[in-house]
C-alpha atoms as a PDB file:
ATOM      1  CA  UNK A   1     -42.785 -34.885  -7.463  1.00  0.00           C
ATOM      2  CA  UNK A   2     -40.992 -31.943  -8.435  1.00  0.00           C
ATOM      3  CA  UNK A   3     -44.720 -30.842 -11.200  1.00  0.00           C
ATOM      4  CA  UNK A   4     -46.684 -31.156  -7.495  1.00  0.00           C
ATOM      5  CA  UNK A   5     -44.319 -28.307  -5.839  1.00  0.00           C
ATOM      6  CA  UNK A   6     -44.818 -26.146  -8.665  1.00  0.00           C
ATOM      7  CA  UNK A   7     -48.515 -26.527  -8.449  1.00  0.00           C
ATOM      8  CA  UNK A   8     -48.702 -25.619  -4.840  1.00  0.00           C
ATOM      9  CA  UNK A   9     -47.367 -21.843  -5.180  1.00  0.00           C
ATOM     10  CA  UNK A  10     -49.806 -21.639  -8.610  1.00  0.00           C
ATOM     11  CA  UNK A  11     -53.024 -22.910  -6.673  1.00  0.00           C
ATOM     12  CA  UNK A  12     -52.606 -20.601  -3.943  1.00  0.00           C
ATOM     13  CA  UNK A  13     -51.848 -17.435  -6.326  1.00  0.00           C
ATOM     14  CA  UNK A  14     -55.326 -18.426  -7.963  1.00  0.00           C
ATOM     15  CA  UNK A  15     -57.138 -18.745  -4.253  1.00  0.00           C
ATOM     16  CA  UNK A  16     -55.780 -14.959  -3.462  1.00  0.00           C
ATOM     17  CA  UNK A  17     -57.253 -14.308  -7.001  1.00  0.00           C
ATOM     18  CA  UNK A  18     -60.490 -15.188  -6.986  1.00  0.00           C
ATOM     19  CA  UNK A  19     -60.931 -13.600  -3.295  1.00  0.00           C
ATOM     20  CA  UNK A  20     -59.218 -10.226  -4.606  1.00  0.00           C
ATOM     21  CA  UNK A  21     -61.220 -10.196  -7.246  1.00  0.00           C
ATOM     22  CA  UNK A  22     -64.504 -10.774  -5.475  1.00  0.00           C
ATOM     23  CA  UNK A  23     -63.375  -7.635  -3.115  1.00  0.00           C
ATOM     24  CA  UNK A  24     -63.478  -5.837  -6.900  1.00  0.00           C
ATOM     25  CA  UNK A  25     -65.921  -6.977  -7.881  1.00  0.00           C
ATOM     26  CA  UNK A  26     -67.909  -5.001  -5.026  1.00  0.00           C
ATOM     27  CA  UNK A  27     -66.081  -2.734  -3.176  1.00  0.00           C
ATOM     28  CA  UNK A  28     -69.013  -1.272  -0.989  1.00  0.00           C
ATOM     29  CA  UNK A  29     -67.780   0.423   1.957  1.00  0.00           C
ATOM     30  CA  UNK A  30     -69.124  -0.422   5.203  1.00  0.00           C
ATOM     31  CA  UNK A  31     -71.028   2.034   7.626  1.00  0.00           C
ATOM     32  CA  UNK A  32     -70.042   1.308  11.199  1.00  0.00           C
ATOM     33  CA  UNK A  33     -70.218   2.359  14.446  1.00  0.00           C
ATOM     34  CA  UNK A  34     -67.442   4.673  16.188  1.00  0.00           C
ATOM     35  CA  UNK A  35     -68.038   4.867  20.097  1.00  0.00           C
ATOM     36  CA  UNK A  36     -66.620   6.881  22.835  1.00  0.00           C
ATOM     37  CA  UNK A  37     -64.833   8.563  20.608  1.00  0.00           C
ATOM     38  CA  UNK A  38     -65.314  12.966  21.088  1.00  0.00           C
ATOM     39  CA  UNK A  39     -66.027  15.150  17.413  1.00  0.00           C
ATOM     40  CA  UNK A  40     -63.298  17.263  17.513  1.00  0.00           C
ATOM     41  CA  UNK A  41     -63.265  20.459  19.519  1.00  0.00           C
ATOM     42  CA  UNK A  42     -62.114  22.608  16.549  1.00  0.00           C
ATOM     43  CA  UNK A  43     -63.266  25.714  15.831  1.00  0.00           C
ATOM     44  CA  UNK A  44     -64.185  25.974  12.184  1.00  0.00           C
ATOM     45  CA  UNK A  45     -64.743  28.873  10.452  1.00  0.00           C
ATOM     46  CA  UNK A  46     -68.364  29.559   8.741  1.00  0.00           C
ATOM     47  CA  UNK A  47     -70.134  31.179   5.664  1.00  0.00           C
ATOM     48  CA  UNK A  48     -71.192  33.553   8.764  1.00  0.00           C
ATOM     49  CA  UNK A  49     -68.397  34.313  10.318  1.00  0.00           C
ATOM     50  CA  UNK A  50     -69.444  32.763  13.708  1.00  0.00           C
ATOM     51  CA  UNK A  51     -67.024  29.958  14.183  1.00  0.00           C
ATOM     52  CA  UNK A  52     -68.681  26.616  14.801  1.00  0.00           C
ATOM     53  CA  UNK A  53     -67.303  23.770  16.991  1.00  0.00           C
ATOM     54  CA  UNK A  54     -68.982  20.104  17.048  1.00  0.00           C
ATOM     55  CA  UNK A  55     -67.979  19.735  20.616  1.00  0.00           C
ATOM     56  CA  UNK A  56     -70.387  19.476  22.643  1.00  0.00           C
ATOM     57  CA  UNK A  57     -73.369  20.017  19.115  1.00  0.00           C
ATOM     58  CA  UNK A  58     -73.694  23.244  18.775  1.00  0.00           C
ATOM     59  CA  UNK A  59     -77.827  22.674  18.610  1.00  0.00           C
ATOM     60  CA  UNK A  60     -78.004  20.991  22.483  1.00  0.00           C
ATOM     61  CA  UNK A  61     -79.094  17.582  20.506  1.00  0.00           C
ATOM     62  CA  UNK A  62     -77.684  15.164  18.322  1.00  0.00           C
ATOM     63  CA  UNK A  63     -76.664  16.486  14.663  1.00  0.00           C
ATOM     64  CA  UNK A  64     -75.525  15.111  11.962  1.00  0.00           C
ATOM     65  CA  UNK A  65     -71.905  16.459   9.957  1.00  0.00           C
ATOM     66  CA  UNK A  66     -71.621  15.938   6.340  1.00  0.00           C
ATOM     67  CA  UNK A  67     -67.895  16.541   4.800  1.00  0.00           C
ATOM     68  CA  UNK A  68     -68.153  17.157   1.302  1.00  0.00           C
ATOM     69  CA  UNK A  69     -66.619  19.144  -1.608  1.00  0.00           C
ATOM     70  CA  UNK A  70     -67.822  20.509  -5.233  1.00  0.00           C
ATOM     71  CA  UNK A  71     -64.567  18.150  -6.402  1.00  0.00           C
ATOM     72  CA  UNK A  72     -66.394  15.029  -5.089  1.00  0.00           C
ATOM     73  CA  UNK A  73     -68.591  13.540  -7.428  1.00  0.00           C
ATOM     74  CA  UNK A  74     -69.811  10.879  -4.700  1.00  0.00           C
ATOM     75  CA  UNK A  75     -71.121  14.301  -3.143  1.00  0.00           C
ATOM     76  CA  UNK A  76     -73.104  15.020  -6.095  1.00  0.00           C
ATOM     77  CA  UNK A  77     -74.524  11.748  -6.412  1.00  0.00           C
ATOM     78  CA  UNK A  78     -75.195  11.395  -2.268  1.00  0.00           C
ATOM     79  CA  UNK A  79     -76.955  15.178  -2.020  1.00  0.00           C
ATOM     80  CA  UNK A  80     -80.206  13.802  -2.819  1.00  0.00           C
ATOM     81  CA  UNK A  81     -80.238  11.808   0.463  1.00  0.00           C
ATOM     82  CA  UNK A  82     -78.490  14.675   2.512  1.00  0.00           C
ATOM     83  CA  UNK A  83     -81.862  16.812   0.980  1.00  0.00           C
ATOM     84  CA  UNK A  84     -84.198  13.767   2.629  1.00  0.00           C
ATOM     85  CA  UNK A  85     -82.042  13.890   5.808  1.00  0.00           C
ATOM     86  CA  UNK A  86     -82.356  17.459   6.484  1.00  0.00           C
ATOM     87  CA  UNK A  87     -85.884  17.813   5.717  1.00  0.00           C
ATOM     88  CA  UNK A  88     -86.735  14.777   8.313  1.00  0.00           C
ATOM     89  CA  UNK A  89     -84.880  16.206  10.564  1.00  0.00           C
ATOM     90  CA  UNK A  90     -84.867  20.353  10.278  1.00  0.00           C
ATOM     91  CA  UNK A  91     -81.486  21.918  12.150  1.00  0.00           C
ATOM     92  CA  UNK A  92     -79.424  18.699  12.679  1.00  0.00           C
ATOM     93  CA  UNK A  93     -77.488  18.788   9.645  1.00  0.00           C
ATOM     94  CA  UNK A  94     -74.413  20.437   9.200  1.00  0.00           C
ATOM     95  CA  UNK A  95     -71.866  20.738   6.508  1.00  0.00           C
ATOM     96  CA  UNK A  96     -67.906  20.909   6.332  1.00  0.00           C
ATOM     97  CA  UNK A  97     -66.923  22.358   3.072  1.00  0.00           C
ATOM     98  CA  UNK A  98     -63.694  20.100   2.800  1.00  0.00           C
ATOM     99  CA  UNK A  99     -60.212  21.576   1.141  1.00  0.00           C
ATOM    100  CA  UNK A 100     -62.598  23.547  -1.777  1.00  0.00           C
ATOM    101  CA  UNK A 101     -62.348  26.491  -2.808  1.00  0.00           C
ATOM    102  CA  UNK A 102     -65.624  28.800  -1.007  1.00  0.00           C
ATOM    103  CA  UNK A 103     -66.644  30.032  -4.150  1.00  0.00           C
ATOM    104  CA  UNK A 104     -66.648  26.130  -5.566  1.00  0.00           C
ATOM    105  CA  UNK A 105     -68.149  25.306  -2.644  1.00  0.00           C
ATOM    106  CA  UNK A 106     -70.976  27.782  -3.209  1.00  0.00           C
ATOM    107  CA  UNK A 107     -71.574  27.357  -6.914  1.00  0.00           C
ATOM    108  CA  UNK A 108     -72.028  23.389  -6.064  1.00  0.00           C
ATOM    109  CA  UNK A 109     -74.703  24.423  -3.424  1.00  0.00           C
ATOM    110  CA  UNK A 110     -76.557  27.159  -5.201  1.00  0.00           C
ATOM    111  CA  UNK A 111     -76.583  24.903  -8.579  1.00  0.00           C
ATOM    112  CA  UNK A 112     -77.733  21.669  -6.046  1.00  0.00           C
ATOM    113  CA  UNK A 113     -79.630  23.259  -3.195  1.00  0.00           C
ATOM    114  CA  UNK A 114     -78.223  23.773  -0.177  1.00  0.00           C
ATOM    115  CA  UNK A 115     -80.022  21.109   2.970  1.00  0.00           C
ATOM    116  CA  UNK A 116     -76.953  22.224   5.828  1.00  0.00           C
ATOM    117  CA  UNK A 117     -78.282  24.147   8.848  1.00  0.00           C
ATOM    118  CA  UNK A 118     -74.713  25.434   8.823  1.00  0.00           C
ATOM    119  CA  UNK A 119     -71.359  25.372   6.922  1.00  0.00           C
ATOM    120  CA  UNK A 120     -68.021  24.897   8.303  1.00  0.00           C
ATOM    121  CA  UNK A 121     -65.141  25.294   5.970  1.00  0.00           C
ATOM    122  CA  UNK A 122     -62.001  23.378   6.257  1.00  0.00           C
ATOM    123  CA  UNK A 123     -59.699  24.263   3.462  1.00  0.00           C
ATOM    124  CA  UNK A 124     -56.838  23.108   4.811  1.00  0.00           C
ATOM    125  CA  UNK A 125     -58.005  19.509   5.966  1.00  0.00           C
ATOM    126  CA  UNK A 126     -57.138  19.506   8.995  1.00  0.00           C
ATOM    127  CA  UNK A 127     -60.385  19.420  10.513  1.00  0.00           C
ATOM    128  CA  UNK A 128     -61.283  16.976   8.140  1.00  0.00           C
ATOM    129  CA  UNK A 129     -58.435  14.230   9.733  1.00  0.00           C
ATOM    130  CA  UNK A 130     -59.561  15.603  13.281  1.00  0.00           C
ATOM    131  CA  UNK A 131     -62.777  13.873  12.799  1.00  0.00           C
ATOM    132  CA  UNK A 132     -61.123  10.669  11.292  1.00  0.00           C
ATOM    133  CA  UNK A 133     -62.315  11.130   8.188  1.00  0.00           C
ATOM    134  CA  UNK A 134     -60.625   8.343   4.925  1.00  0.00           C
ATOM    135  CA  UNK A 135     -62.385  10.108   2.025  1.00  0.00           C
ATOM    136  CA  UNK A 136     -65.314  12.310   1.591  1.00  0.00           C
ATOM    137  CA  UNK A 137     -67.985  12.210   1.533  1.00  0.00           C
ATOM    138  CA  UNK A 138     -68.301  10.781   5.034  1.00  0.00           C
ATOM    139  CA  UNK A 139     -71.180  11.616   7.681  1.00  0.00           C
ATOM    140  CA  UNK A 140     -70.506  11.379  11.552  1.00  0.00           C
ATOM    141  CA  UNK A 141     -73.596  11.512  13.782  1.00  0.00           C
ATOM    142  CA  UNK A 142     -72.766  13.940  17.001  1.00  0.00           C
ATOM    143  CA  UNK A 143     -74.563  13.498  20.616  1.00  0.00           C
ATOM    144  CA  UNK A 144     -75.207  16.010  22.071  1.00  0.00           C
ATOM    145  CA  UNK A 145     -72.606  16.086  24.470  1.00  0.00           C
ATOM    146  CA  UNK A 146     -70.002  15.772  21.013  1.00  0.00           C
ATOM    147  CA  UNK A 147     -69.273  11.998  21.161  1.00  0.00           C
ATOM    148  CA  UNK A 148     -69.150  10.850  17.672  1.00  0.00           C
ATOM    149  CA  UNK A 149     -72.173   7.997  18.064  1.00  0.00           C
ATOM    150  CA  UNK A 150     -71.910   6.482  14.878  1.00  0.00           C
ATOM    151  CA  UNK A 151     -69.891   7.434  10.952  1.00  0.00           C
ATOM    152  CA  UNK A 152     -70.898   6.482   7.514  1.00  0.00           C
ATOM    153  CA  UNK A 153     -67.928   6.279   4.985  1.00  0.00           C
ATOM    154  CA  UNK A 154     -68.689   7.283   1.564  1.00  0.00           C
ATOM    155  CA  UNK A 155     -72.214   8.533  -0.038  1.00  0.00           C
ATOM    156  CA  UNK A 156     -75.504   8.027   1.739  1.00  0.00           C
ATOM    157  CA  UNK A 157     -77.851   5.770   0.307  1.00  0.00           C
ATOM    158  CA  UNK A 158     -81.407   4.948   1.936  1.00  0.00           C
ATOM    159  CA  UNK A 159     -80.318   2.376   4.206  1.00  0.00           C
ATOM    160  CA  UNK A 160     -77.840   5.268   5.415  1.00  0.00           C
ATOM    161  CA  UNK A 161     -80.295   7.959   5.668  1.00  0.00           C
ATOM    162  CA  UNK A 162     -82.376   5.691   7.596  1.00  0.00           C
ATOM    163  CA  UNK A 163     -79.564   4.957   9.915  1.00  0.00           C
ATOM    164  CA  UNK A 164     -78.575   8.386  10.546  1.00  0.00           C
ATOM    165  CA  UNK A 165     -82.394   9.457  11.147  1.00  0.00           C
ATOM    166  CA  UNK A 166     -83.242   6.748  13.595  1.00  0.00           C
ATOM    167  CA  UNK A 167     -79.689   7.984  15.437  1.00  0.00           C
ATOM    168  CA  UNK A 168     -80.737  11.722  15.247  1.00  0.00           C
ATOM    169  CA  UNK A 169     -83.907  10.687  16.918  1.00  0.00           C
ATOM    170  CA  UNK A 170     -82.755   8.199  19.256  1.00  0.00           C
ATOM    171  CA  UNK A 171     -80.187  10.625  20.946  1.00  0.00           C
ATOM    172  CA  UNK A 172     -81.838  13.015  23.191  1.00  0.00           C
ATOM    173  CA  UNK A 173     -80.598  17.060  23.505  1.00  0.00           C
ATOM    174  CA  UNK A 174     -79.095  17.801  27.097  1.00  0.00           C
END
């Protein structure tokens, strides 16, 4: 009787280990939805030395806000699909440079192409948790009246892009 009370502890440490290792095995992070929630109404500092605040989009429509850094190699890997994104959709992509250095920042975008319609910079972060954001790179979608209509954690990927574009479309200027 005693074996079967041993077993019990064993067979459940195995259960936890085959579902932990499934999570592991692919850790892809979900896109999702964050409604009724307002971008915040910081005012970043640009590359132009007009501040920029997301709150309400400083285009009149929806836009789309990439955080990103030169440090981030998920960045690197996602620019290709911020590229796509901002040529579908001219003016409704912005960047947050995102605790880098300017001069990083700069290099990454003159060695990758630069897509943004504008760049905010957020050395300090702080802007950066304002939004919500985990980890970049992360994209929030913007209304136009600065409710954050929907956020993509981690790099882009088609299925992303495609997202993003039908959201930029679907959510008419003011």
């Amino acid at each position: 009787m005693k074996r079967w009370l041993a077993i019990v502890p064993v067979g459940v440490l195995v259960v936890f280990g085959v579902i932990a290792a499934g999570q592991l095995i692919n850790p892809e992070k979900g896109d999702f939805k964050r409604n009724l929630r307002s971008a915040p109404d910081t005012a970043f500092p640009t590359l132009d030395s007009q501040p920029l605040t997301f709150a309400p989009s400083p285009t009149g429509g929806a836009i789309a806000v990439n955080l990103f850094a030169s440090w981030c190699a998920p960045c690197e890997a996602e620019h290709k699909y911020i590229s796509e994104l901002s040529a579908a959709h001219p003016g409704q992509v912005f960047g947050v440079l995102y605790k880098d250095k300017l001069e990083d920042g700069l290099a990454f975008l003159d060695r990758l192409g630069n897509p943004y319609t504008r760049i905010a910079l957020d050395p300090d972060g702080q802007g950066g948790l304002d939004f919500g954001l985990t980890g970049v790179p992360e994209t929030f979608v913007i209304s136009a009246d600065g409710e954050i209509i929907d956020h993509v954690q981690g790099p882009l990927n088609e299925n992303s892009v495609k997202k993003i574009g039908e959201a930029l479309k679907g959510a008419p200027p003011n």
